[in-house]
PDB file of N, CA and C in Angstrom:
ATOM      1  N   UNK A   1     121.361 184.189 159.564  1.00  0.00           N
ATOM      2  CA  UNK A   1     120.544 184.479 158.403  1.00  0.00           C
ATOM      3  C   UNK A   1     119.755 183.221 158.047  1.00  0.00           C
ATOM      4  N   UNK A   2     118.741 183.588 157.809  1.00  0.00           N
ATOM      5  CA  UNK A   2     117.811 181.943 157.241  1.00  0.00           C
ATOM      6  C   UNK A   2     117.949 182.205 155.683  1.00  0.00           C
ATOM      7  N   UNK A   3     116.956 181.036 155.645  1.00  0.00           N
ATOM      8  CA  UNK A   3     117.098 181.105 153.809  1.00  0.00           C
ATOM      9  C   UNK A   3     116.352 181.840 153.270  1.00  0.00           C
ATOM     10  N   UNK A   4     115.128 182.084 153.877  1.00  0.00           N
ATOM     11  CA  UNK A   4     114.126 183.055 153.449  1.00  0.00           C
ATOM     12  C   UNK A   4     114.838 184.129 152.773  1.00  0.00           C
ATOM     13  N   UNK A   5     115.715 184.888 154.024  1.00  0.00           N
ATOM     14  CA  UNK A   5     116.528 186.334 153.971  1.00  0.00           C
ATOM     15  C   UNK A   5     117.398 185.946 153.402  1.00  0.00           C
ATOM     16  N   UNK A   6     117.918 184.703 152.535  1.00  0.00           N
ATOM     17  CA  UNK A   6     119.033 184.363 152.127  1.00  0.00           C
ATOM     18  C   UNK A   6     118.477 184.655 150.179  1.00  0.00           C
ATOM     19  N   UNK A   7     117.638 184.314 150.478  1.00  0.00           N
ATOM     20  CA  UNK A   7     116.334 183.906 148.900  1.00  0.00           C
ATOM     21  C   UNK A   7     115.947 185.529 148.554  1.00  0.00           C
ATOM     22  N   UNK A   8     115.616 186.258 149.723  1.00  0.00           N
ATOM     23  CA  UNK A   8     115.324 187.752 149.255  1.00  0.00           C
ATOM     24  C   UNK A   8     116.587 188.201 148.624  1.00  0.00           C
ATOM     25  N   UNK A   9     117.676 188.161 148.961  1.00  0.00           N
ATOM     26  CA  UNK A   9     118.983 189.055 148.797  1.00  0.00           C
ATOM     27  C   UNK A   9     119.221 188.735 147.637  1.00  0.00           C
ATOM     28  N   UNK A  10     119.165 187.081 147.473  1.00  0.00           N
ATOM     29  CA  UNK A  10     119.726 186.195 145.775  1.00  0.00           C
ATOM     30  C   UNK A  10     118.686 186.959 144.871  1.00  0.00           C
ATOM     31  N   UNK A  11     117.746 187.297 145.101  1.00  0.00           N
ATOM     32  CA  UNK A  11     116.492 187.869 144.179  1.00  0.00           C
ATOM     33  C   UNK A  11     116.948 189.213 143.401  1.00  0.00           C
ATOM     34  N   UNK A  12     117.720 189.978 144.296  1.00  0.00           N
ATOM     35  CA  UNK A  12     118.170 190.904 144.113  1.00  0.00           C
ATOM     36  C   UNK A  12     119.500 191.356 142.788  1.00  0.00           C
ATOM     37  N   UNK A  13     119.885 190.360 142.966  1.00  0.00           N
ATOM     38  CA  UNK A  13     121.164 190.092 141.905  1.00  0.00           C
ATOM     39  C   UNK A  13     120.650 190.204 140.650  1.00  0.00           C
ATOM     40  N   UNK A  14     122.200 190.759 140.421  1.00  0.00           N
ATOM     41  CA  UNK A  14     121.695 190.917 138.649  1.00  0.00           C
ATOM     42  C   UNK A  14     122.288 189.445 138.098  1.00  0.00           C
ATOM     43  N   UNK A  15     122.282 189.780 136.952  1.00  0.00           N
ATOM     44  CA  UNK A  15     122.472 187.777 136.371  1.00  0.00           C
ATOM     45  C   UNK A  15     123.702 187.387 136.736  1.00  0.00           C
ATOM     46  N   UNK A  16     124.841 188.446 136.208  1.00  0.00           N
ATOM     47  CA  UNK A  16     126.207 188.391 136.515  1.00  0.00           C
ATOM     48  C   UNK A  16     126.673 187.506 137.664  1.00  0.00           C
ATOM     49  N   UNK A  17     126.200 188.918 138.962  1.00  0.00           N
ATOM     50  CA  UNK A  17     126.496 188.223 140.183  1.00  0.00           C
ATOM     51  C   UNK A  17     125.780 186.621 140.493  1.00  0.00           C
ATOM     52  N   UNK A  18     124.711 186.845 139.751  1.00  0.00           N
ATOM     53  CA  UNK A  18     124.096 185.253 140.061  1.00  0.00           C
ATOM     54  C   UNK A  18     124.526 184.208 139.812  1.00  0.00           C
ATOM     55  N   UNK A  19     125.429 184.327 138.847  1.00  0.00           N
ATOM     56  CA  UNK A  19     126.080 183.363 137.651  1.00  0.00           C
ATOM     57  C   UNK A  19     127.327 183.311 138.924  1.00  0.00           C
ATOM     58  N   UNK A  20     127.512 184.132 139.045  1.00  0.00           N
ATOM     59  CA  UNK A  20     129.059 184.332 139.933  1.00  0.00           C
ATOM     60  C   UNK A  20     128.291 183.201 141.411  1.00  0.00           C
ATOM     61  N   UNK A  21     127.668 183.822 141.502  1.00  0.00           N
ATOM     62  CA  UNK A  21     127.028 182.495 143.330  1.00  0.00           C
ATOM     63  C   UNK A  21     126.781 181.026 142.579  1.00  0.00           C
ATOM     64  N   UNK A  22     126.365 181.104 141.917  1.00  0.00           N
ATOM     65  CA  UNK A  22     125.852 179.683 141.595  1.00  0.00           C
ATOM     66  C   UNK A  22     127.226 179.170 141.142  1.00  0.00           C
ATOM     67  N   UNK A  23     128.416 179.440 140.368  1.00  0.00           N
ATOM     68  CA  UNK A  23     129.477 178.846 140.595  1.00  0.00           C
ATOM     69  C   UNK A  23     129.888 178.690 142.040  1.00  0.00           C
ATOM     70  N   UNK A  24     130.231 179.743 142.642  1.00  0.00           N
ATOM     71  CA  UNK A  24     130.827 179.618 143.980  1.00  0.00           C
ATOM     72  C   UNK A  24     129.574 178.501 144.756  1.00  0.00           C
ATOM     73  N   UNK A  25     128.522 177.960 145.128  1.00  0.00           N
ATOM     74  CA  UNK A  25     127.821 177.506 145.083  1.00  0.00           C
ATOM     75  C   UNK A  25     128.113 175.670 144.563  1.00  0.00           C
ATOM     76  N   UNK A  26     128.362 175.945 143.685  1.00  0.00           N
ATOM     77  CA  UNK A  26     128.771 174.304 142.761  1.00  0.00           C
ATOM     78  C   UNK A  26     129.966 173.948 143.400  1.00  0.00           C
ATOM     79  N   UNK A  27     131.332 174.748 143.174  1.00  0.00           N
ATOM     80  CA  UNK A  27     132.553 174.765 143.623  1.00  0.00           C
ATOM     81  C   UNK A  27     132.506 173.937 145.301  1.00  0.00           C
ATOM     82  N   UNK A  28     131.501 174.490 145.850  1.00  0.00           N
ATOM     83  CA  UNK A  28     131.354 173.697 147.087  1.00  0.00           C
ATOM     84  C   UNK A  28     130.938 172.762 147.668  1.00  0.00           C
ATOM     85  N   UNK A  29     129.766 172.236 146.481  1.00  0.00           N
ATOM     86  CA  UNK A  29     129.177 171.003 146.770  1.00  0.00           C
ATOM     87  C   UNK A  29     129.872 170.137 145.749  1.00  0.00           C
ATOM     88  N   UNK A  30     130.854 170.160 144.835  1.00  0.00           N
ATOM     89  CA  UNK A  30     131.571 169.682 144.322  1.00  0.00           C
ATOM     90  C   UNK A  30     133.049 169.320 144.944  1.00  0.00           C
ATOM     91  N   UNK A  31     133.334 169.515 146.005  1.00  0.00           N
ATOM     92  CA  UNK A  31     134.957 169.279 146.569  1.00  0.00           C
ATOM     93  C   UNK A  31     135.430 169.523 145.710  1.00  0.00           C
ATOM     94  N   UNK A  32     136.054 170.819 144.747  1.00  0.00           N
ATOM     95  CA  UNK A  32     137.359 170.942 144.189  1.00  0.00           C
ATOM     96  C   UNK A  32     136.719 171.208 142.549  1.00  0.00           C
ATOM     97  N   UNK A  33     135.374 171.301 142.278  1.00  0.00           N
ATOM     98  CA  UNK A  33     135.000 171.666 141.051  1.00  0.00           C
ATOM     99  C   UNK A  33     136.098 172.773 140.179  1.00  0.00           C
ATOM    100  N   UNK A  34     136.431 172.298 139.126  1.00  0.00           N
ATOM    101  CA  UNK A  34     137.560 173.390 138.525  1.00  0.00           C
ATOM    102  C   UNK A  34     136.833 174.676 137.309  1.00  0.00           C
ATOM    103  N   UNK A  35     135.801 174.451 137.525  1.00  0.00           N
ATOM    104  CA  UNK A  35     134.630 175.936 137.161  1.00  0.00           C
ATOM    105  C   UNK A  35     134.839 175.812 135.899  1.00  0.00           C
ATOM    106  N   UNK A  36     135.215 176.852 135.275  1.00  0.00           N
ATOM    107  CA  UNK A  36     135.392 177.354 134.351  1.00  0.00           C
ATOM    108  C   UNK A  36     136.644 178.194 133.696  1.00  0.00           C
ATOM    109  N   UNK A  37     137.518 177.531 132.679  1.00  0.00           N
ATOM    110  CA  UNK A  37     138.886 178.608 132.195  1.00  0.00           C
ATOM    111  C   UNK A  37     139.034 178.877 131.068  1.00  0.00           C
ATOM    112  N   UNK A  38     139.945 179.852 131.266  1.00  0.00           N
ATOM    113  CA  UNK A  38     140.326 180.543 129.693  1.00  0.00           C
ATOM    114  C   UNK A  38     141.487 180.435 129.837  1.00  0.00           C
ATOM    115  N   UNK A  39     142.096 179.757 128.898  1.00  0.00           N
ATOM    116  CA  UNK A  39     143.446 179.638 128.464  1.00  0.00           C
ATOM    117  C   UNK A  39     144.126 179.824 127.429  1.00  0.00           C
ATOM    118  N   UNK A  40     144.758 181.314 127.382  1.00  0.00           N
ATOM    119  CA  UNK A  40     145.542 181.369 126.252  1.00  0.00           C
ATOM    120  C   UNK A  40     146.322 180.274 125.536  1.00  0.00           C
ATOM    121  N   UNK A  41     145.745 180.213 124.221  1.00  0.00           N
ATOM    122  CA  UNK A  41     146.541 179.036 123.127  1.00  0.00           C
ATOM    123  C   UNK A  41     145.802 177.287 122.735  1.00  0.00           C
ATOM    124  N   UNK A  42     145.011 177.689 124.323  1.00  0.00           N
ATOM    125  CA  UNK A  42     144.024 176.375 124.400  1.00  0.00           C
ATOM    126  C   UNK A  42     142.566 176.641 123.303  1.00  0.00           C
ATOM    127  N   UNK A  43     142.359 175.927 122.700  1.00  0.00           N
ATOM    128  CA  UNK A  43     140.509 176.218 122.265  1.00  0.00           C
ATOM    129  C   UNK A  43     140.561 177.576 121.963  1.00  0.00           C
ATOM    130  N   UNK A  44     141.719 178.450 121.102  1.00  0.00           N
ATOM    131  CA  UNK A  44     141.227 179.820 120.895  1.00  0.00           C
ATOM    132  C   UNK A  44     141.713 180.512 122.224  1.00  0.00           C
ATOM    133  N   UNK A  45     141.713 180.245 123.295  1.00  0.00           N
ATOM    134  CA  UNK A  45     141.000 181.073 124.164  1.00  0.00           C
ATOM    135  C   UNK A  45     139.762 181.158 124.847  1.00  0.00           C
ATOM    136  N   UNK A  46     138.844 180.338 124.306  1.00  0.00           N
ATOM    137  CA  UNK A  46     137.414 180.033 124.509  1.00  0.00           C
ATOM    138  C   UNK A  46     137.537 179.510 125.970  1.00  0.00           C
ATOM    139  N   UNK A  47     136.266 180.095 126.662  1.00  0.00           N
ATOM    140  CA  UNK A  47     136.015 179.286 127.978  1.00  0.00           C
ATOM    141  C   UNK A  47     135.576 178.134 127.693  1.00  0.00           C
ATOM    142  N   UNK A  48     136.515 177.048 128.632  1.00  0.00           N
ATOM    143  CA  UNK A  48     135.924 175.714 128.385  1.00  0.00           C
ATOM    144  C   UNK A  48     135.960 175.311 129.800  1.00  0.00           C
ATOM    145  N   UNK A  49     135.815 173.947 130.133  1.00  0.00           N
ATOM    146  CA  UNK A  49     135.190 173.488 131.260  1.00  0.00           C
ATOM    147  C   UNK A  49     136.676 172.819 131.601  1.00  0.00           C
ATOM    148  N   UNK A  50     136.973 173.455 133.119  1.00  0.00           N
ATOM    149  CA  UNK A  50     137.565 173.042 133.591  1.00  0.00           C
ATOM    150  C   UNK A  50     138.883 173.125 133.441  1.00  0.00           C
ATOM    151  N   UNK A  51     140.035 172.246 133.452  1.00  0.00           N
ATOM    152  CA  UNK A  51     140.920 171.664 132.243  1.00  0.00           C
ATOM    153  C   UNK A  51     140.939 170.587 131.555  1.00  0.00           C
ATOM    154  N   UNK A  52     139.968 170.664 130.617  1.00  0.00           N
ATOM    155  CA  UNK A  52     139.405 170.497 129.441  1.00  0.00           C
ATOM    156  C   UNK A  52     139.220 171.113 128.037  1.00  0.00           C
ATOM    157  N   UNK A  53     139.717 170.538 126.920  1.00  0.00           N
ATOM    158  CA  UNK A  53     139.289 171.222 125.824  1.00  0.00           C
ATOM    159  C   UNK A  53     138.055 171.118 125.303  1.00  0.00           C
ATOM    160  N   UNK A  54     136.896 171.254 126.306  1.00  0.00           N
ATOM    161  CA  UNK A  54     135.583 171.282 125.826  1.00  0.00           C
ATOM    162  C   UNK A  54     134.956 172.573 126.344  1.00  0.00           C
ATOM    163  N   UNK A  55     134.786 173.574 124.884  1.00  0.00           N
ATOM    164  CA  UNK A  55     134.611 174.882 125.163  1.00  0.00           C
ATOM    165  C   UNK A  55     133.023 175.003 125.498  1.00  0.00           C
ATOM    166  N   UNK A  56     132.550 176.207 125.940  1.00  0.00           N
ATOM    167  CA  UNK A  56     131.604 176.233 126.557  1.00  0.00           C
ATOM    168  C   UNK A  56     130.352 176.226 125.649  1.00  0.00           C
ATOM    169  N   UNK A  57     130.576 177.373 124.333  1.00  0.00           N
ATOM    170  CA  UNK A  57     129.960 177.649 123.330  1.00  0.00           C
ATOM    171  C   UNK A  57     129.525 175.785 122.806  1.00  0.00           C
ATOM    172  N   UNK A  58     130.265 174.948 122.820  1.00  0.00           N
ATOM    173  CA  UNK A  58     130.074 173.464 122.037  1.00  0.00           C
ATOM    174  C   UNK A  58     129.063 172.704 122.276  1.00  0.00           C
ATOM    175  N   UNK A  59     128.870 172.919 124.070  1.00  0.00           N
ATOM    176  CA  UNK A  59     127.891 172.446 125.038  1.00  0.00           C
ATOM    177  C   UNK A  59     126.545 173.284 124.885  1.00  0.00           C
ATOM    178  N   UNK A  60     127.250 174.923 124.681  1.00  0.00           N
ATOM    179  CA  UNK A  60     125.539 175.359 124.397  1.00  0.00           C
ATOM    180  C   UNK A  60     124.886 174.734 123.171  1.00  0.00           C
ATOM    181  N   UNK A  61     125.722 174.642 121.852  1.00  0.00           N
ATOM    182  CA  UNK A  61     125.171 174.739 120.965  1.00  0.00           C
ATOM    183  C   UNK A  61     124.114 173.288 120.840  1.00  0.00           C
ATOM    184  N   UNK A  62     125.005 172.215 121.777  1.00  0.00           N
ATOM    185  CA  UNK A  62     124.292 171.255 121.914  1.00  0.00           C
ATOM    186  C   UNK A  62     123.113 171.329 122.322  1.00  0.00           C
ATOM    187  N   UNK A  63     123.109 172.064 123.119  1.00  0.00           N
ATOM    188  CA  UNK A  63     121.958 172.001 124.027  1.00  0.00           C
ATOM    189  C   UNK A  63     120.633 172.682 123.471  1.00  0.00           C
ATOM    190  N   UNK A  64     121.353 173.830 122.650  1.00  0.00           N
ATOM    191  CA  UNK A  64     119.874 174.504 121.262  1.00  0.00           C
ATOM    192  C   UNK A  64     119.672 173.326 120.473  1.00  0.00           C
ATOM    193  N   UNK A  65     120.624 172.433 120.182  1.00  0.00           N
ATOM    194  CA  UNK A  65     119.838 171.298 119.283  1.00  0.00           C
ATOM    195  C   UNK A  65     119.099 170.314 119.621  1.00  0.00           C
ATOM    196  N   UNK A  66     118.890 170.529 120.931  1.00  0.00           N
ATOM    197  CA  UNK A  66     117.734 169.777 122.065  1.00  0.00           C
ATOM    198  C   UNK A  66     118.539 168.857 122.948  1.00  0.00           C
ATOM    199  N   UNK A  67     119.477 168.514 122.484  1.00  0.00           N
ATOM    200  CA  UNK A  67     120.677 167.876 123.374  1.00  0.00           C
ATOM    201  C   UNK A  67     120.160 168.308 125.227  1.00  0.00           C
ATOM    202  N   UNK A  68     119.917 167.190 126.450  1.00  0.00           N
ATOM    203  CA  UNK A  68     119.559 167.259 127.743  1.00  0.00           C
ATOM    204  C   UNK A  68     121.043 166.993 128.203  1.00  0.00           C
ATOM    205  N   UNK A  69     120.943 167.604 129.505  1.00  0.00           N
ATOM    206  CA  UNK A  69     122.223 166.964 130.036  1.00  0.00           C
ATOM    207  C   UNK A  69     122.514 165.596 130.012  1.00  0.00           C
ATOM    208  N   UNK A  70     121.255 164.911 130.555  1.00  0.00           N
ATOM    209  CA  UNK A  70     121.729 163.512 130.732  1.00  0.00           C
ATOM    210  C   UNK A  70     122.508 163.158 129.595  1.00  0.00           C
ATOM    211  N   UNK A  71     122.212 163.345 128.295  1.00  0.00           N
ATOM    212  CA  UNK A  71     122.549 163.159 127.326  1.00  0.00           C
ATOM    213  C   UNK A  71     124.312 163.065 126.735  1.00  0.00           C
ATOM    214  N   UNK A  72     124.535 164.766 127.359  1.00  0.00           N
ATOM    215  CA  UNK A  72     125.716 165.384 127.159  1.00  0.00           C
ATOM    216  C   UNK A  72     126.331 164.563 128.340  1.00  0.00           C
ATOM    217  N   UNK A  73     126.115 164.433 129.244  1.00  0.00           N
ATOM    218  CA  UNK A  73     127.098 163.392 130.358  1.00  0.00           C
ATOM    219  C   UNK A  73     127.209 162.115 130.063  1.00  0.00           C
ATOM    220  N   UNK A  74     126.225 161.378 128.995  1.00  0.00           N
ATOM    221  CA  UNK A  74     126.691 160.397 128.728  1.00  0.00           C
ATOM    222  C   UNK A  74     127.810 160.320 127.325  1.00  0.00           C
ATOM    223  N   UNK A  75     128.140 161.385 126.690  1.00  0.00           N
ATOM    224  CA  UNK A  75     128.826 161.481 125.095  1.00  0.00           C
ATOM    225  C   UNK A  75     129.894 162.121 126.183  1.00  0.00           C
ATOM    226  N   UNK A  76     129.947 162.894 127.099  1.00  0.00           N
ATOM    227  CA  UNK A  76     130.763 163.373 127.548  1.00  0.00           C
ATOM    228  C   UNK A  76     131.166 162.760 129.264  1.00  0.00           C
ATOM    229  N   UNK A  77     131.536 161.816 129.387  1.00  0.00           N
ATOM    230  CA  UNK A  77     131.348 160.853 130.511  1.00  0.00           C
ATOM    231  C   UNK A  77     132.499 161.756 131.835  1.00  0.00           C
ATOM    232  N   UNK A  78     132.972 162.583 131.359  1.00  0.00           N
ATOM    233  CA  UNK A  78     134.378 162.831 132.246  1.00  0.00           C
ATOM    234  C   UNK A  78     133.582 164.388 132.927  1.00  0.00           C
ATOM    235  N   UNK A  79     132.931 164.568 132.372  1.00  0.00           N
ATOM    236  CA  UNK A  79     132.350 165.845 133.013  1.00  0.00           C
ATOM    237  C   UNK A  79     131.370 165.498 134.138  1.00  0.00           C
ATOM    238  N   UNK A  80     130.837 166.461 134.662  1.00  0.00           N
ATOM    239  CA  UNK A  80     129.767 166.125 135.834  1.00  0.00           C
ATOM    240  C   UNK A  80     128.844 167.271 135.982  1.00  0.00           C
ATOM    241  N   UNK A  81     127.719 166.656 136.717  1.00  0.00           N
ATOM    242  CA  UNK A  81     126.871 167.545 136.585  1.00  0.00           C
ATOM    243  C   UNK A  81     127.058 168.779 137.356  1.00  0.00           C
ATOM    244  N   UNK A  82     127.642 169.089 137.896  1.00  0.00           N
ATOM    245  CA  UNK A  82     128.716 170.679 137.958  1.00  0.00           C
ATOM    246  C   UNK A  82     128.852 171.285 137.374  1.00  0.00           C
ATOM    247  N   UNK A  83     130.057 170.395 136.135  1.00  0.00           N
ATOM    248  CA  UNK A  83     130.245 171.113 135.221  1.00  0.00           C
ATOM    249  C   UNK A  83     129.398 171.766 134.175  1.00  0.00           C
ATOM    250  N   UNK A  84     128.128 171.001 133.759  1.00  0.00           N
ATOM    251  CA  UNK A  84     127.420 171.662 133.303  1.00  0.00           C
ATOM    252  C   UNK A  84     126.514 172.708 133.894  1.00  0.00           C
ATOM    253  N   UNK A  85     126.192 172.971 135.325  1.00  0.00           N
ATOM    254  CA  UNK A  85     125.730 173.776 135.833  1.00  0.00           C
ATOM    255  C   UNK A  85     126.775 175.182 135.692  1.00  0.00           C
ATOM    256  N   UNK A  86     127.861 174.289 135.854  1.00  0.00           N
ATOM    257  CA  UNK A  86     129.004 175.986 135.843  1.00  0.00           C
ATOM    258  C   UNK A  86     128.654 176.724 134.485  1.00  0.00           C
ATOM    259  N   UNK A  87     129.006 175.666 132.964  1.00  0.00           N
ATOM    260  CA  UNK A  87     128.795 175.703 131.585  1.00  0.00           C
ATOM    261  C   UNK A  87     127.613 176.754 131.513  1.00  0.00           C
ATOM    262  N   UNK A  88     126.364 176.623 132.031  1.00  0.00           N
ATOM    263  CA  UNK A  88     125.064 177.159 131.658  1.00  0.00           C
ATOM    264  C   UNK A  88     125.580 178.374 132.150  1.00  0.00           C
ATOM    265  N   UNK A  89     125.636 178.463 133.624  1.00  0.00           N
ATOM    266  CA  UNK A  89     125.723 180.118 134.214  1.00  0.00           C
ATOM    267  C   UNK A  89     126.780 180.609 133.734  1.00  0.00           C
ATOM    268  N   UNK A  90     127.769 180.011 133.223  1.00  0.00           N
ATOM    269  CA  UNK A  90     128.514 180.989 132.553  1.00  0.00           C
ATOM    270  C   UNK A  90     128.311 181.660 130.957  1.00  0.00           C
ATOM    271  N   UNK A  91     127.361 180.457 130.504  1.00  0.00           N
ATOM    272  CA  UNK A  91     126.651 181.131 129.179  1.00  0.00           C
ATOM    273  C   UNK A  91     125.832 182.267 129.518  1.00  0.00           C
ATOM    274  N   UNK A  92     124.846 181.984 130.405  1.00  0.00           N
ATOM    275  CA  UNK A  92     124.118 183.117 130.920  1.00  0.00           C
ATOM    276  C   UNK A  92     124.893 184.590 131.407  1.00  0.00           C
ATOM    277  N   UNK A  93     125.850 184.550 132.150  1.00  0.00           N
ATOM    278  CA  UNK A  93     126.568 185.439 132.165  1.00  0.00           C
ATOM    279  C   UNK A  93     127.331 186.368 130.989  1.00  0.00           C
ATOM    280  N   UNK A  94     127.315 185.655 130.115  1.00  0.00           N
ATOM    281  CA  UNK A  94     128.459 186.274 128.783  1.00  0.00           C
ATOM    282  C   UNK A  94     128.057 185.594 127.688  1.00  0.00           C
ATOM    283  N   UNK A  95     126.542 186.096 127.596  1.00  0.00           N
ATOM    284  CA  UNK A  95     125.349 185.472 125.988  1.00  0.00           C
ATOM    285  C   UNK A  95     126.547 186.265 124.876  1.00  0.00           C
ATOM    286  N   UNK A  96     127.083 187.399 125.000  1.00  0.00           N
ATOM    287  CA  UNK A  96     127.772 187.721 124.038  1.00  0.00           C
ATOM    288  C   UNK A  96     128.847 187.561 123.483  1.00  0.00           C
ATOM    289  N   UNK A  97     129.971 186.959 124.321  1.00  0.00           N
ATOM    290  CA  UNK A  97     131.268 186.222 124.287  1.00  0.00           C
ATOM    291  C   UNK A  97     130.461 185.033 123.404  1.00  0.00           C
ATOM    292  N   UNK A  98     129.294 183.943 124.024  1.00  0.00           N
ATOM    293  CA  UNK A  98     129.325 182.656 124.126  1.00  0.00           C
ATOM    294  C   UNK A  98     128.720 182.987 122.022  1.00  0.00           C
ATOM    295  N   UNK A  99     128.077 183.762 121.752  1.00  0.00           N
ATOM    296  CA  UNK A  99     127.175 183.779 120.140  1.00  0.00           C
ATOM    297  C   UNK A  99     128.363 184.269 119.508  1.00  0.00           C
ATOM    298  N   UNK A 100     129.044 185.033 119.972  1.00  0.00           N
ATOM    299  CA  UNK A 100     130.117 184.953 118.984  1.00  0.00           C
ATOM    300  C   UNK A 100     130.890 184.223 118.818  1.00  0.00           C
ATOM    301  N   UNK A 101     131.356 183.450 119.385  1.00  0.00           N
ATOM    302  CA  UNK A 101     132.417 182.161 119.633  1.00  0.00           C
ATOM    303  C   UNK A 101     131.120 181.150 118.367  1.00  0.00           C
ATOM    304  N   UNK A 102     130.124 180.659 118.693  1.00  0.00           N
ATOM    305  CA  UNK A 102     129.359 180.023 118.034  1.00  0.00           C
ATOM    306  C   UNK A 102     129.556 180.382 116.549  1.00  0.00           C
ATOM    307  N   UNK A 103     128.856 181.882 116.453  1.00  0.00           N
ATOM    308  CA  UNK A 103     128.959 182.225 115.167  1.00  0.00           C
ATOM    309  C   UNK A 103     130.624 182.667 114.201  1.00  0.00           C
ATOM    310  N   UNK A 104     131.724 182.454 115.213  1.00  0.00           N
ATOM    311  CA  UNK A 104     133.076 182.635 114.386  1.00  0.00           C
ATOM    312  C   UNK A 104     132.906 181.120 113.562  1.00  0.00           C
ATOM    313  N   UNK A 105     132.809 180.282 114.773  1.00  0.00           N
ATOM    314  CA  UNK A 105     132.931 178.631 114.589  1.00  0.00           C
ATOM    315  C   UNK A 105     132.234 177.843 113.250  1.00  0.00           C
ATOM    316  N   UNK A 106     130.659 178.505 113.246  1.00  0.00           N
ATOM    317  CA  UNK A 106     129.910 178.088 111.955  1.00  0.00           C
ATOM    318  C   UNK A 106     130.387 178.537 111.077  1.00  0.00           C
ATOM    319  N   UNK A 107     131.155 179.660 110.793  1.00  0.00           N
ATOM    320  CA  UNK A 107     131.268 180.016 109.832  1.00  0.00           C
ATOM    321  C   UNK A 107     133.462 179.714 109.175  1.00  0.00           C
ATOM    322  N   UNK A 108     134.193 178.840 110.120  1.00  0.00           N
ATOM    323  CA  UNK A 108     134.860 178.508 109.814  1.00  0.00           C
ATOM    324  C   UNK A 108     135.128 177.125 109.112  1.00  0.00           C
TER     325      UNK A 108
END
């Protein structure tokens, strides 16, 4: 398969699955990237990065306040730029998990 026919097929995907390659994707050019978890009792439950208590919703919200990665990798030095690639596609994947988690949070 070339990339061409590799680029038609990815085109095809809905966001989900896309979100789903582009982790699997990171995971590999990362040796051992730990994606994304949910852990009962941890952060709520909230997906956060890795094993880490830095939930995913925290990083978006940064990032609506104009917050760049470079930025967030330097306040957040232990993460990598993986992890925020995982962070995004998994916001993209689950906009509705990630605004409600936001909006429980503002309002606690």
């Amino acid at each position: 398969m070339t990339i061409q026919e590799l680029e038609t097929q990815v085109l095809t995907l809905n966001s989900v699955d896309k979100a789903k390659l582009i982790s699997i994707l990171t995971q590999t050019l990362t040796n051992g990237s730990l994606g994304i978890k949910k852990t009962p009792g941890v952060c709520g439950g909230d997906a956060c990065i890795g094993n880490t208590r830095i939930p995913v919703w925290v990083l978006v919200g940064y990032r609506r306040l104009g917050c760049r990665d470079a930025e967030l990798l330097k306040c957040y030095p232990h993460l990598t730029a993986a992890d925020l690639v995982n962070a995004w596609a998994y916001a993209d994947a689950y906009p509705e998990e990630i605004e409600t988690a936001i909006r429980e949070n503002e309002e606690a």
